[in-house]
Protein backbone atom coordinates (compact mmCIF):
# COMPACT_ATOMS: atom_id res chain seq x y z
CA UNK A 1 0.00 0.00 0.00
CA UNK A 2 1.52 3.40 -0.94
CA UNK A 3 2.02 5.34 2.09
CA UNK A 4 3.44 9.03 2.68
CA UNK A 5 6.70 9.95 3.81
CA UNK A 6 7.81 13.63 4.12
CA UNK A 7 5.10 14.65 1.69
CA UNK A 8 5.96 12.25 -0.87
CA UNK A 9 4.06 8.96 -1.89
CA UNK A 10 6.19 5.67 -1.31
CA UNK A 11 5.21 2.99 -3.40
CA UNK A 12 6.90 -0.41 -4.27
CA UNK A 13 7.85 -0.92 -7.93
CA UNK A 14 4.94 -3.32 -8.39
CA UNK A 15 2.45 -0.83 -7.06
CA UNK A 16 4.37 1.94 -9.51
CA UNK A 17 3.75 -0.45 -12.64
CA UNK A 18 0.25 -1.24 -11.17
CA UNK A 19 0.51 -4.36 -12.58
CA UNK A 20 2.93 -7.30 -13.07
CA UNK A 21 3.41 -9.21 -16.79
CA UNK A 22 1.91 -12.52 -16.19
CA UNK A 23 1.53 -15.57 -18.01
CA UNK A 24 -0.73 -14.27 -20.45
CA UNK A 25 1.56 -11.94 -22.11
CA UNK A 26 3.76 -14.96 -22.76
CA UNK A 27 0.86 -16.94 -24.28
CA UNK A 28 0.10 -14.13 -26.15
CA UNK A 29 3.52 -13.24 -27.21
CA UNK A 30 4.26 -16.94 -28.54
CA UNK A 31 0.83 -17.79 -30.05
CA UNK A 32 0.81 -14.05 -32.30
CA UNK A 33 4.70 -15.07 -33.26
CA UNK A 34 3.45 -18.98 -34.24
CA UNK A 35 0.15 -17.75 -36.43
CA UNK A 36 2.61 -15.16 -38.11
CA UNK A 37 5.73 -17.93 -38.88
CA UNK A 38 2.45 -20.22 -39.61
CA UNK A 39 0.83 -17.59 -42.10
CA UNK A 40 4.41 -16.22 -43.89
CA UNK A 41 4.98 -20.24 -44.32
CA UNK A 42 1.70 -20.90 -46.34
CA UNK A 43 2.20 -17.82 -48.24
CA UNK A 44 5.73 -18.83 -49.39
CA UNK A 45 4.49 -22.40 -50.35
CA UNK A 46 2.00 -20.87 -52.05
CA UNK A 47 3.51 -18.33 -54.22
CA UNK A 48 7.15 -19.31 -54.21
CA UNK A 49 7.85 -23.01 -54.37
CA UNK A 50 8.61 -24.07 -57.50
C-alpha cells in the first residue's frame, strides 16, 4: 500500500507499474509469433515453391 513519507508517496515498484506481466503476455507473445511464422509459411508455399 503506498504510504506518505515527508510529503511524498512511497510505493513499491509493483504498485508503480500497477501491474505485473503474467503468463498471459507470454501466451500471447508466442501464439501471435506462431500464427505469423504459420501464415508467412503458407504464403511462401503458395507463391514461391517451385
Amino acid at each position: 500500500m503506498a504510504t506518505q513519507r515527508h510529503g511524498q508517496i512511497v510505493e513499491t515498484p509493483t504498485e508503480a507499474r500497477q501491474a505485473e506481466p503474467g503468463p498471459s503476455v507470454l501466451a500471447l507473445l508466442t501464439v501471435s509469433t506462431g500464427l505469423a511464422v504459420l501464415i508467412l509459411g503458407i504464403v511462401w508455399f503458395v507463391f514461391f515453391r517451385t
